[in-house]
N, C-alpha and C. Protein backbone atom coordinates (compact mmCIF):
# COMPACT_ATOMS: atom_id res chain seq x y z
N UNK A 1 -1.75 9.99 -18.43
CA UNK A 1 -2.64 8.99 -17.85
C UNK A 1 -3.06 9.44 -16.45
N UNK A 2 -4.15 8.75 -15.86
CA UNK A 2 -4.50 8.53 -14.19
C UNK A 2 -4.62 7.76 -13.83
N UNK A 3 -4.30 7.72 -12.79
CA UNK A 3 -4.43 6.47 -11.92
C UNK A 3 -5.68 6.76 -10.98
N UNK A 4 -6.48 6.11 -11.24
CA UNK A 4 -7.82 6.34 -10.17
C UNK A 4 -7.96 4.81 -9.27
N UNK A 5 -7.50 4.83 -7.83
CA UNK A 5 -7.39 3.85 -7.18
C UNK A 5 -8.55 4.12 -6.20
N UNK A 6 -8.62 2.98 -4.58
CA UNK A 6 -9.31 2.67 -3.91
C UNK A 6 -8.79 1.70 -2.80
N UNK A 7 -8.68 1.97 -1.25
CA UNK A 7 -7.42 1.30 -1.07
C UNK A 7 -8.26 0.52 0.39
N UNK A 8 -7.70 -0.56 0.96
CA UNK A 8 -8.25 -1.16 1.83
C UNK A 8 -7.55 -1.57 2.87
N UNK A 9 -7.74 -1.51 4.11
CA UNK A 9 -6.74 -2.69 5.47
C UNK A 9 -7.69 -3.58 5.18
N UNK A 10 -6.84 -4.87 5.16
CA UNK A 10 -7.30 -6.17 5.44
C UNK A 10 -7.11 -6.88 6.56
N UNK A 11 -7.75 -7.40 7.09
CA UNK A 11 -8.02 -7.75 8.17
C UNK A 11 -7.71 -9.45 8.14
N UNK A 12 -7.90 -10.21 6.96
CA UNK A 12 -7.64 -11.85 6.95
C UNK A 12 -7.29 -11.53 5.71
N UNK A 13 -5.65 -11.86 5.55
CA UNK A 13 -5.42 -12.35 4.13
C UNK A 13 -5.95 -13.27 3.60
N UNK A 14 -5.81 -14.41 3.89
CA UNK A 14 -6.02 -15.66 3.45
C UNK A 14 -7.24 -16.04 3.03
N UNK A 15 -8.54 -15.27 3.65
CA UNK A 15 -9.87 -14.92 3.07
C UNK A 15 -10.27 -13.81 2.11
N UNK A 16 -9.11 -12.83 1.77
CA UNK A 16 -9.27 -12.21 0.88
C UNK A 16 -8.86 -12.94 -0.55
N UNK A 17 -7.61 -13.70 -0.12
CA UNK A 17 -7.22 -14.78 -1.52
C UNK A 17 -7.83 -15.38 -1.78
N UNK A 18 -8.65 -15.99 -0.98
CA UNK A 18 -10.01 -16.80 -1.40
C UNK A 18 -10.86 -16.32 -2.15
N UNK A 19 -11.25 -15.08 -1.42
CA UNK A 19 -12.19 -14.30 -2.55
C UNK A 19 -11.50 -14.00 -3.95
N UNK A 20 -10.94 -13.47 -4.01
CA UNK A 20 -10.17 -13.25 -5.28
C UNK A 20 -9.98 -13.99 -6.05
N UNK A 21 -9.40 -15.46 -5.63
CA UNK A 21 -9.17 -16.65 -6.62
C UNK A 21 -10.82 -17.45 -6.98
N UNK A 22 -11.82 -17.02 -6.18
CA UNK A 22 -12.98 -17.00 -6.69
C UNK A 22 -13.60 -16.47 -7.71
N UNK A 23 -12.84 -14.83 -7.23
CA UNK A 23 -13.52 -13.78 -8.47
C UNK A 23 -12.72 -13.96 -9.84
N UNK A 24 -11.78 -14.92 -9.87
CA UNK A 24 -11.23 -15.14 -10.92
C UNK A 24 -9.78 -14.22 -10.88
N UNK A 25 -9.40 -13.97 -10.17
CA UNK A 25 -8.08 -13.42 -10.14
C UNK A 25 -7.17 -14.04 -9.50
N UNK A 26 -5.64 -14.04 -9.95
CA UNK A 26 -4.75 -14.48 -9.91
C UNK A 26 -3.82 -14.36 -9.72
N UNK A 27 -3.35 -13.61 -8.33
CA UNK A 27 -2.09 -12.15 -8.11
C UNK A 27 -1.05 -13.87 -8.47
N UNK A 28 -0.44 -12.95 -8.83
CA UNK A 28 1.13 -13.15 -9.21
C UNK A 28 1.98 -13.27 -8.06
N UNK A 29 3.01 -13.68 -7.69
CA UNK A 29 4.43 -14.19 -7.25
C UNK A 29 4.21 -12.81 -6.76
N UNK A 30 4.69 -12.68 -4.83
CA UNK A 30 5.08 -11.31 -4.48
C UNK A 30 6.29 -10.93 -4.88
N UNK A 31 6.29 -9.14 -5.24
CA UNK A 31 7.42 -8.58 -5.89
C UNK A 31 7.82 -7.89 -4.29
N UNK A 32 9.41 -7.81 -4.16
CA UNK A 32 9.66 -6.59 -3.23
C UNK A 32 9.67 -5.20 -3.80
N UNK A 33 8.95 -4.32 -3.49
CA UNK A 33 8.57 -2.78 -3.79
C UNK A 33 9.44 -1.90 -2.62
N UNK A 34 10.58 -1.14 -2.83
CA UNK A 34 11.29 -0.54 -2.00
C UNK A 34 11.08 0.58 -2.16
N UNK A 35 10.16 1.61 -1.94
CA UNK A 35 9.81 3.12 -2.35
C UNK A 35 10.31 3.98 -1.59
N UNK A 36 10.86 4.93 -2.28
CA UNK A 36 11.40 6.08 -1.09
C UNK A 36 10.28 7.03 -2.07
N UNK A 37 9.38 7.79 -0.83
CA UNK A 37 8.40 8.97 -1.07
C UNK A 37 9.37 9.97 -1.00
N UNK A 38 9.12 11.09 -2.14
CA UNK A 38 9.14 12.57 -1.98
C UNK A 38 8.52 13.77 -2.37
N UNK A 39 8.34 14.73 -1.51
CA UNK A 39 7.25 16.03 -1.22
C UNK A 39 8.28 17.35 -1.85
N UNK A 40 7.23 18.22 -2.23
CA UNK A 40 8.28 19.84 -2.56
C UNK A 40 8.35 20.32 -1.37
N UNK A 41 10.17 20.82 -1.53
CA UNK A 41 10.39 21.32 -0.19
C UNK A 41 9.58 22.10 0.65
N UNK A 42 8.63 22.46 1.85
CA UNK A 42 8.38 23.03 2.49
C UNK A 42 6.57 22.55 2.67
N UNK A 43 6.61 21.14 1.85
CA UNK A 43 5.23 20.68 2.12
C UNK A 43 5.32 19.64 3.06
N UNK A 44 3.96 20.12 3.71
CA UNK A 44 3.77 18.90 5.41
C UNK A 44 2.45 18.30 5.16
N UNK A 45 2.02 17.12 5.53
CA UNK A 45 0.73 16.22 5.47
C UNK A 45 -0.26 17.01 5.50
N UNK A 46 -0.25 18.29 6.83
CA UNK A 46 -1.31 19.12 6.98
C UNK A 46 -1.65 20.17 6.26
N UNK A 47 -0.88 20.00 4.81
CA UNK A 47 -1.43 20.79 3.36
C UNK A 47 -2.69 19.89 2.58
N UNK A 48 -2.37 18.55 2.99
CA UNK A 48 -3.16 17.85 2.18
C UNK A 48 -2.05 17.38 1.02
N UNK A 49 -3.10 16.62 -0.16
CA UNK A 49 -1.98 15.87 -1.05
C UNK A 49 -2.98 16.76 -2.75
N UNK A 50 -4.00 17.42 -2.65
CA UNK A 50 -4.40 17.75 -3.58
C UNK A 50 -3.85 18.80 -4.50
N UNK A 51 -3.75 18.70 -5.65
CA UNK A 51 -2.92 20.32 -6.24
C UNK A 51 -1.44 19.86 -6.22
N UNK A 52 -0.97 19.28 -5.17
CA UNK A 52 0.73 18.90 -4.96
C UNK A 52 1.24 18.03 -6.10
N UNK A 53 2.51 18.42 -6.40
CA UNK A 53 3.38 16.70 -6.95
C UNK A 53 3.95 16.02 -6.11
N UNK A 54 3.75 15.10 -6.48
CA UNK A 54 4.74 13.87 -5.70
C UNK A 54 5.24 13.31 -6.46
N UNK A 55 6.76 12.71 -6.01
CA UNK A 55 7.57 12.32 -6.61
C UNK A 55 7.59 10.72 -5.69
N UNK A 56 8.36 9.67 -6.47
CA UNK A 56 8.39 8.34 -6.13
C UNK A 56 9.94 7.67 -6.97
N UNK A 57 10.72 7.08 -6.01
CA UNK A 57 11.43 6.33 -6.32
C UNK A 57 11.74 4.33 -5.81
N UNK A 58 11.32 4.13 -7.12
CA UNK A 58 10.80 2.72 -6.71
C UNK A 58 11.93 1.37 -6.92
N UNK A 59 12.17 0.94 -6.66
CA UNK A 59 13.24 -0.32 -6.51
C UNK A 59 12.64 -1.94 -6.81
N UNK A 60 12.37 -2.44 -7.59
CA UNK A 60 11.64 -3.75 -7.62
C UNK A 60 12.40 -5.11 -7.44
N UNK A 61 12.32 -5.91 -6.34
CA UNK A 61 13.51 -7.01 -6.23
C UNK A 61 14.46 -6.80 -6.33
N UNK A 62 14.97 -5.58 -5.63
CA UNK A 62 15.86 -5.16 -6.12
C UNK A 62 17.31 -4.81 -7.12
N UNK A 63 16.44 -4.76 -8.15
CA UNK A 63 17.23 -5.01 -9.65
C UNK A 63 16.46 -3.60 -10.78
N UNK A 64 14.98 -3.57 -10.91
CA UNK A 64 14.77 -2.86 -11.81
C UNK A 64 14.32 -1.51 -11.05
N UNK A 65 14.63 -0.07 -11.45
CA UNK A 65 13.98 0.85 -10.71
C UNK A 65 13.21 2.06 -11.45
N UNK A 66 12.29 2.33 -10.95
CA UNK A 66 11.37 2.99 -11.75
C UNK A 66 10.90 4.52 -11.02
N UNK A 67 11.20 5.49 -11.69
CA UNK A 67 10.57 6.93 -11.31
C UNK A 67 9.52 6.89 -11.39
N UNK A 68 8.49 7.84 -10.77
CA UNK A 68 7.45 7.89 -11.20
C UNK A 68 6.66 9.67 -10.27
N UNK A 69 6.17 10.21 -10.66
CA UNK A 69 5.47 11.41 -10.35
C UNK A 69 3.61 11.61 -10.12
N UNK A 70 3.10 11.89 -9.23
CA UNK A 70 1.84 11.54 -9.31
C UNK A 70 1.32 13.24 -8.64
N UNK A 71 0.21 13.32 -9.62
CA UNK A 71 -0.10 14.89 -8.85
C UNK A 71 -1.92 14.64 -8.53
N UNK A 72 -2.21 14.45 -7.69
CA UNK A 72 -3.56 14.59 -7.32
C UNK A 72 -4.73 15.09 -7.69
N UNK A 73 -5.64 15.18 -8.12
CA UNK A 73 -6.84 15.68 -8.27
C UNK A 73 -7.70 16.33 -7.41
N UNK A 74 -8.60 15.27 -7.66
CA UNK A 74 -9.77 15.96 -6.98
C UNK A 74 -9.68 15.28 -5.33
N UNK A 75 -8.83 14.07 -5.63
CA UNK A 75 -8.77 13.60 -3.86
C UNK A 75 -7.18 12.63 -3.89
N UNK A 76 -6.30 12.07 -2.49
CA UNK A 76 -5.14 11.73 -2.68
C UNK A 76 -5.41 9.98 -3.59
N UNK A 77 -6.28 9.76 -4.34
CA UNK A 77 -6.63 8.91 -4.66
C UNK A 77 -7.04 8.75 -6.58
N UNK A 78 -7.02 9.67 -7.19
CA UNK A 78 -6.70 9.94 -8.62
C UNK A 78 -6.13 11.21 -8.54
N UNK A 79 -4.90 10.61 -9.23
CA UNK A 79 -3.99 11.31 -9.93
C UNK A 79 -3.52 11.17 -11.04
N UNK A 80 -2.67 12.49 -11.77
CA UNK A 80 -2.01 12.54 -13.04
C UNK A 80 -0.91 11.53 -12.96
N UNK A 81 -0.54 10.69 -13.53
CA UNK A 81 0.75 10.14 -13.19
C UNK A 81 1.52 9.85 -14.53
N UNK A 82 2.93 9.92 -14.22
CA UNK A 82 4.06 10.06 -15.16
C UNK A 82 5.21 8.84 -14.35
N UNK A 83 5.27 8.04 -15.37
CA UNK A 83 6.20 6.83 -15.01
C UNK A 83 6.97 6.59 -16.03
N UNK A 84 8.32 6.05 -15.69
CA UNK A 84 9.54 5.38 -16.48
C UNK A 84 10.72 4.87 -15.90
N UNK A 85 11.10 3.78 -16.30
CA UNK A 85 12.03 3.07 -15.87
C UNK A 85 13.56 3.97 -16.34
N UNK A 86 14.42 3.78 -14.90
CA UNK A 86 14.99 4.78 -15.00
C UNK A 86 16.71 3.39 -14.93
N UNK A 87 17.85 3.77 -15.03
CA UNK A 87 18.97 2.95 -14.75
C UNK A 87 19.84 3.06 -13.47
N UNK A 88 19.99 4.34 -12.76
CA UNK A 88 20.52 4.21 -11.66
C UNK A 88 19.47 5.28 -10.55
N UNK A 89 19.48 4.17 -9.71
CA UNK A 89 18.32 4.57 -8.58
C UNK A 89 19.42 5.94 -7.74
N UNK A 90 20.65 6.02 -7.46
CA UNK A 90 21.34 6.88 -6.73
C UNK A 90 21.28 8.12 -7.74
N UNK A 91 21.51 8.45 -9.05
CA UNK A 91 21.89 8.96 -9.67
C UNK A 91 20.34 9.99 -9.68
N UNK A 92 19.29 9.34 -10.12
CA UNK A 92 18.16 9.81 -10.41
C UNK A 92 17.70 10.45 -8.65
N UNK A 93 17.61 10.17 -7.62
CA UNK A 93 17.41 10.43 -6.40
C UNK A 93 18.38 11.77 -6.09
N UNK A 94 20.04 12.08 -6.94
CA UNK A 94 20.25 13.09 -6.94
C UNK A 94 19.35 14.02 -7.72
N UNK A 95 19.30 13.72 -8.89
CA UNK A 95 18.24 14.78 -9.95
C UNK A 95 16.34 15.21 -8.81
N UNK A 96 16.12 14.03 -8.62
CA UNK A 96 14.78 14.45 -7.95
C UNK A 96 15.11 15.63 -6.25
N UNK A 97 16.21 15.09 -6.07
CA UNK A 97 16.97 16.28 -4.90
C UNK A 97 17.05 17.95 -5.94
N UNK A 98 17.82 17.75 -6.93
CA UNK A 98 17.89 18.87 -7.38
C UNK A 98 16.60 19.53 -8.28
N UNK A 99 15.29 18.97 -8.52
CA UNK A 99 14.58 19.77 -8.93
C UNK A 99 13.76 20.20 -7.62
N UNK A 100 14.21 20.58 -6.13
CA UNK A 100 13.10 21.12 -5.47
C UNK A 100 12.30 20.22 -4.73
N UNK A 101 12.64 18.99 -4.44
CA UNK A 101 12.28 17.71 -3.25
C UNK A 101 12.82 17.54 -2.57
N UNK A 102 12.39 17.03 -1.49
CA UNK A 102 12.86 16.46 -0.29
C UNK A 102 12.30 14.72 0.18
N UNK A 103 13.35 13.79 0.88
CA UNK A 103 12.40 12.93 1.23
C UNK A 103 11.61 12.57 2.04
N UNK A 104 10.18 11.75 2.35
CA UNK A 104 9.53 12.11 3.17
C UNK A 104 9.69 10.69 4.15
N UNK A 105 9.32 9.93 3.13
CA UNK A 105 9.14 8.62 4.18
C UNK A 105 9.55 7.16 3.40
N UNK A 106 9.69 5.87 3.36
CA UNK A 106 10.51 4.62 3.08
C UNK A 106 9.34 4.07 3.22
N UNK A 107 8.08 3.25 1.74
CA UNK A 107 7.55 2.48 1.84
C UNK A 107 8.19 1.58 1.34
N UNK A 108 8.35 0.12 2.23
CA UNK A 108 8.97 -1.60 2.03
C UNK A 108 7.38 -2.20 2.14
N UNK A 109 7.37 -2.66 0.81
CA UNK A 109 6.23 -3.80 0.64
C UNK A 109 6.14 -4.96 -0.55
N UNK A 110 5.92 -6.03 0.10
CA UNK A 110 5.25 -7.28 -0.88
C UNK A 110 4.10 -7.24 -1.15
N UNK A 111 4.53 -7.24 -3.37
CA UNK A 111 3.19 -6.89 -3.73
C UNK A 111 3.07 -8.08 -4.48
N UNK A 112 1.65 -8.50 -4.64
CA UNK A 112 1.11 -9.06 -5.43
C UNK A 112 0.27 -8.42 -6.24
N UNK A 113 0.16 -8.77 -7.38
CA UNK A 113 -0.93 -8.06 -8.67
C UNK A 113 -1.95 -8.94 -9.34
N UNK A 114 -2.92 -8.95 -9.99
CA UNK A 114 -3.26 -9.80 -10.51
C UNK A 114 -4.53 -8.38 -11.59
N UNK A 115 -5.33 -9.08 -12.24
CA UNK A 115 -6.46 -8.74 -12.77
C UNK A 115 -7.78 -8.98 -12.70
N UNK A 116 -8.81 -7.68 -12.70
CA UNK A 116 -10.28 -8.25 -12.99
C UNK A 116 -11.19 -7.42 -14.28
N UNK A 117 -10.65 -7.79 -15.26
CA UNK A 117 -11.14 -7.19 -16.31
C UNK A 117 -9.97 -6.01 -16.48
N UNK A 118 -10.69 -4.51 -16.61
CA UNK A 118 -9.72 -3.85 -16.49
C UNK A 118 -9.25 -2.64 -15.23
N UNK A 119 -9.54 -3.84 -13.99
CA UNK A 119 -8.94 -3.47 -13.22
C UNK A 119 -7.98 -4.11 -12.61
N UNK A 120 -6.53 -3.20 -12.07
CA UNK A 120 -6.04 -3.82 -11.34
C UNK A 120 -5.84 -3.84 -10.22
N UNK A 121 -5.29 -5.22 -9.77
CA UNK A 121 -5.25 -5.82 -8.23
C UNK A 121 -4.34 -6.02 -7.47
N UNK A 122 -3.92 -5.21 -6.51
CA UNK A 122 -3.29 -5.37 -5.99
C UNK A 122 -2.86 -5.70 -4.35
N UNK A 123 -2.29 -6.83 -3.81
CA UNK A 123 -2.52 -7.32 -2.65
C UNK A 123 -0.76 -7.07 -1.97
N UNK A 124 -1.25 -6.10 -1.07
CA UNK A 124 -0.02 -5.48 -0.54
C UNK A 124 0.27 -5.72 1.18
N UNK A 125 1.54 -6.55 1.29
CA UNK A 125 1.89 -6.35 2.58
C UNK A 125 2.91 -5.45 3.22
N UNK A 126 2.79 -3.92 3.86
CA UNK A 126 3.44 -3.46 4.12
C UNK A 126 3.95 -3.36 4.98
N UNK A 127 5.36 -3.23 5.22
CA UNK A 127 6.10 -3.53 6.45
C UNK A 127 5.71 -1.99 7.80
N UNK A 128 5.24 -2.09 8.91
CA UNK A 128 4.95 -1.20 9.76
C UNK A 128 3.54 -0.74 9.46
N UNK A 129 2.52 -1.52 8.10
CA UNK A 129 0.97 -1.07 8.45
C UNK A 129 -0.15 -2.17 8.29
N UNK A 130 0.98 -3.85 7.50
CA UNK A 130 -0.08 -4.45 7.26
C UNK A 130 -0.30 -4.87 6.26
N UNK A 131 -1.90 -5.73 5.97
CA UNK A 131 -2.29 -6.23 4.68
C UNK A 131 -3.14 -5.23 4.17
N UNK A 132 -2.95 -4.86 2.79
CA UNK A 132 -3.92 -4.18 1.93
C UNK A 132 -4.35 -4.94 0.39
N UNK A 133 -5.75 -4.28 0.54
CA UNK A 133 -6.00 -4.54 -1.14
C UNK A 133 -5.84 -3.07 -2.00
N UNK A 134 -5.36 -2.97 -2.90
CA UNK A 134 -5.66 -1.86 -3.64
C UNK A 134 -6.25 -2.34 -5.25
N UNK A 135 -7.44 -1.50 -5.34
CA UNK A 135 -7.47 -1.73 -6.61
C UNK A 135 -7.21 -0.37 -7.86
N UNK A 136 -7.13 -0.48 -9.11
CA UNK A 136 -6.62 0.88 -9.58
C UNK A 136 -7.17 0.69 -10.98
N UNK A 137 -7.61 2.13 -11.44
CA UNK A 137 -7.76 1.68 -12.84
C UNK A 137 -7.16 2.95 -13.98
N UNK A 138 -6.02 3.08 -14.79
CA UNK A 138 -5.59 3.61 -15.54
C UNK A 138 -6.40 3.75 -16.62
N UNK A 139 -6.83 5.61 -16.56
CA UNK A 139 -7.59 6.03 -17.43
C UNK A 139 -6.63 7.31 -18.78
N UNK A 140 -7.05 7.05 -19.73
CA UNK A 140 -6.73 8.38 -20.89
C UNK A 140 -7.81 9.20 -21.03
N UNK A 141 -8.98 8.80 -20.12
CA UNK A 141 -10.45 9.87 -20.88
C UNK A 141 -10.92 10.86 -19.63
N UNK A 142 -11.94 11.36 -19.69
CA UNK A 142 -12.36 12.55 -18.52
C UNK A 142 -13.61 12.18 -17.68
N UNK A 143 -13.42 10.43 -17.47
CA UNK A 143 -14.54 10.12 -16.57
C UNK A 143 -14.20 10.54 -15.10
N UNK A 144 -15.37 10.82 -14.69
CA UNK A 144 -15.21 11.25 -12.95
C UNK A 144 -14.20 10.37 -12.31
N UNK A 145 -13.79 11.20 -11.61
CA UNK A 145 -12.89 10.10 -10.73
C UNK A 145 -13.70 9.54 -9.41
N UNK A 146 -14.34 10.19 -8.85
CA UNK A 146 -14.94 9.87 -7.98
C UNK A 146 -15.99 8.62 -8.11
N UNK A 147 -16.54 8.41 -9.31
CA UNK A 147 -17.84 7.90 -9.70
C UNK A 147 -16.97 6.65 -10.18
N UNK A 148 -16.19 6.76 -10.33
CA UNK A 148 -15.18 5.30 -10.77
C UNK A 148 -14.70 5.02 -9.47
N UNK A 149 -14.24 5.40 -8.48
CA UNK A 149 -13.81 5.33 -6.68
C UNK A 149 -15.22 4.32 -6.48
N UNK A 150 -15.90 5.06 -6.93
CA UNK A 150 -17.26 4.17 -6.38
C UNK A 150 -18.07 2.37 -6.97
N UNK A 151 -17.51 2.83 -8.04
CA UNK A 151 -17.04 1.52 -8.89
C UNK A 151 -16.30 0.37 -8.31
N UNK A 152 -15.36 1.31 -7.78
CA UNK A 152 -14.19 0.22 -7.49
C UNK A 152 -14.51 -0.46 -6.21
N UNK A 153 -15.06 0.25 -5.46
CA UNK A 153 -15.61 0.28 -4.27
C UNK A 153 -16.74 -0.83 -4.02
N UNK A 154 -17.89 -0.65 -5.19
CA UNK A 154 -18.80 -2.07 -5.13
C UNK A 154 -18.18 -2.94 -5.53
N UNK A 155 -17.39 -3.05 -6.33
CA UNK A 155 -16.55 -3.96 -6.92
C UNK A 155 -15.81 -4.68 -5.56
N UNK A 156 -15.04 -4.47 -4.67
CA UNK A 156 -14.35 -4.58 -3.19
C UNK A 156 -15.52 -4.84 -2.60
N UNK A 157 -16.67 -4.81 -2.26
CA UNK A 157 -17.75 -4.94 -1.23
C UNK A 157 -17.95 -5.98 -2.04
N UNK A 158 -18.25 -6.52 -2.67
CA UNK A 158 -18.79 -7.76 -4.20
C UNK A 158 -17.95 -9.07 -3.03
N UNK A 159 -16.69 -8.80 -2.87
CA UNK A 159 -15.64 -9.66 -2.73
C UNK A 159 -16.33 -10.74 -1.50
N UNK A 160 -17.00 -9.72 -0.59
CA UNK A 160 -17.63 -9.78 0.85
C UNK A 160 -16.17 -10.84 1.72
N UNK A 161 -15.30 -9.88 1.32
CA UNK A 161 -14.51 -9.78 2.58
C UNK A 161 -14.32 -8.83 3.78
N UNK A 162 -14.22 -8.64 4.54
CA UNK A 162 -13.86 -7.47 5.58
C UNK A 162 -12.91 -6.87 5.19
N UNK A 163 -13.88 -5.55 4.54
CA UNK A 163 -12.30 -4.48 4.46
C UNK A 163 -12.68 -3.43 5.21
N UNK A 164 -11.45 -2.67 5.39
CA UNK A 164 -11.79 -0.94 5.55
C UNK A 164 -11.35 -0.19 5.10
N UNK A 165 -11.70 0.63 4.58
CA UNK A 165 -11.76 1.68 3.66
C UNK A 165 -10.78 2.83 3.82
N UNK A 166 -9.88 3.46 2.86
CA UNK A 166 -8.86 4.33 3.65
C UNK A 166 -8.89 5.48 2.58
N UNK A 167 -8.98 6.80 2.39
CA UNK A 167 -8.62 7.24 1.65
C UNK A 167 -6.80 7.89 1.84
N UNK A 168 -6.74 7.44 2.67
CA UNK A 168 -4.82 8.03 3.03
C UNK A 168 -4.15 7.23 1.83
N UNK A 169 -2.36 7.50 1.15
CA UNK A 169 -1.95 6.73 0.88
C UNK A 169 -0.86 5.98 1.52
N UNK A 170 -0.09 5.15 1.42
CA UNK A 170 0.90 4.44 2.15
C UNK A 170 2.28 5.84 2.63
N UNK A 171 2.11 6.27 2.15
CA UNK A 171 3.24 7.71 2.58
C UNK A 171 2.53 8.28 4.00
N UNK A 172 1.11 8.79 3.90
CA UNK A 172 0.28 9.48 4.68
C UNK A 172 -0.13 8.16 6.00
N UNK A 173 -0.03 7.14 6.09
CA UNK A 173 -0.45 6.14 6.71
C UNK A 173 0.80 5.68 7.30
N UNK A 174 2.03 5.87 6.79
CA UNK A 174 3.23 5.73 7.64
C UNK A 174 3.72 6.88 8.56
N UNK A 175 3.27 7.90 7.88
CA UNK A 175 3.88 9.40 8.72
C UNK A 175 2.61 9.64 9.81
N UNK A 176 1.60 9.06 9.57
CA UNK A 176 0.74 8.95 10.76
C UNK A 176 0.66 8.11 11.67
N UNK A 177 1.31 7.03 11.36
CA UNK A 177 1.77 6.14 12.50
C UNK A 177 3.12 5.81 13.59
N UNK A 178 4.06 7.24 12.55
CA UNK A 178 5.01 7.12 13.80
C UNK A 178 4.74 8.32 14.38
N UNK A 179 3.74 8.87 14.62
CA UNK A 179 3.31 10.25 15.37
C UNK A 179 2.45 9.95 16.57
């Protein structure tokens, strides 16, 4: 699969929920998302995220935890991705140590999700950057990624809330803010 996303700072939550529960969407109950990011040893931000794997270890309310691997494309914003729920978060964090990772950075965020057709929605508060919208759409076929970015994109301007536009992801947006 890919994940071809599109990501936003929000500036007024509470007017983005508006919009949303307008556009007919309905995020869900915030989940706690406890992510520890990881990079192959000897990679730094100033490689870029394209061509690379990334690895992800995710913690949900803290009870269910989920691996997951994402390798980039054409920009840090569609990628290949490989996910599965895994049983012990310590155990698996040794294995991702021993194939050749390191960790990079600790995203803590409340997420909300919801739907708009077949995209999804996601309304993220992260601890040390803020409110975001992300939206994402999981593809099996060989449509552009970019030309779907752009999709997603009128789709987010539609909302006519104040966003801004980021192509960084929450890994790249934390390691740039304690610098």
């Amino acid at each position: 699969m890919r994940e071809i996303e599109t990501k936003y700072r929000v500036r007024d939550l509470d007017t983005l929920l508006t919009a949303l529960e307008a556009a007919g969407v309905k995020p869900a109950e915030a989940v706690l998302q406890d992510d520890q990011a990881y990079a192959s040893k000897g990679w730094d931000a100033s490689m870029g995220k394209v061509g690379h794997t990334f690895a992800r270890l995710r913690t949900l309310d803290g009870e269910t935890h989920v691996f997951t691997t994402k390798t980039p494309l054409v920009n840090s914003m569609e990628c290949v991705e490989f996910e599965t729920t895994i049983a012990n978060r310590e155990q698996m964090h040794g294995a991702i140590m021993a194939m050749g990772f390191e960790p990079t950075v600790r995203i803590v965020k409340h997420r909300r999700t919801g739907e708009a057709g077949r995209i999804g929605v996601c309304v993220d508060l992260v601890e040390g950057l803020g409110a975001f919208l992300e939206l994402e759409l999981m593809v099996d076929d060989d449509r552009d990624g970019p030309a779907a970015q752009s999709e997603l994109d009128e789709w987010a301007r539609g909302l006519g809330v104040e966003l801004e536009r980021t192509d960084h992801t929450y890994d790249i947006l934390l390691l740039t803010a304690k610098t």
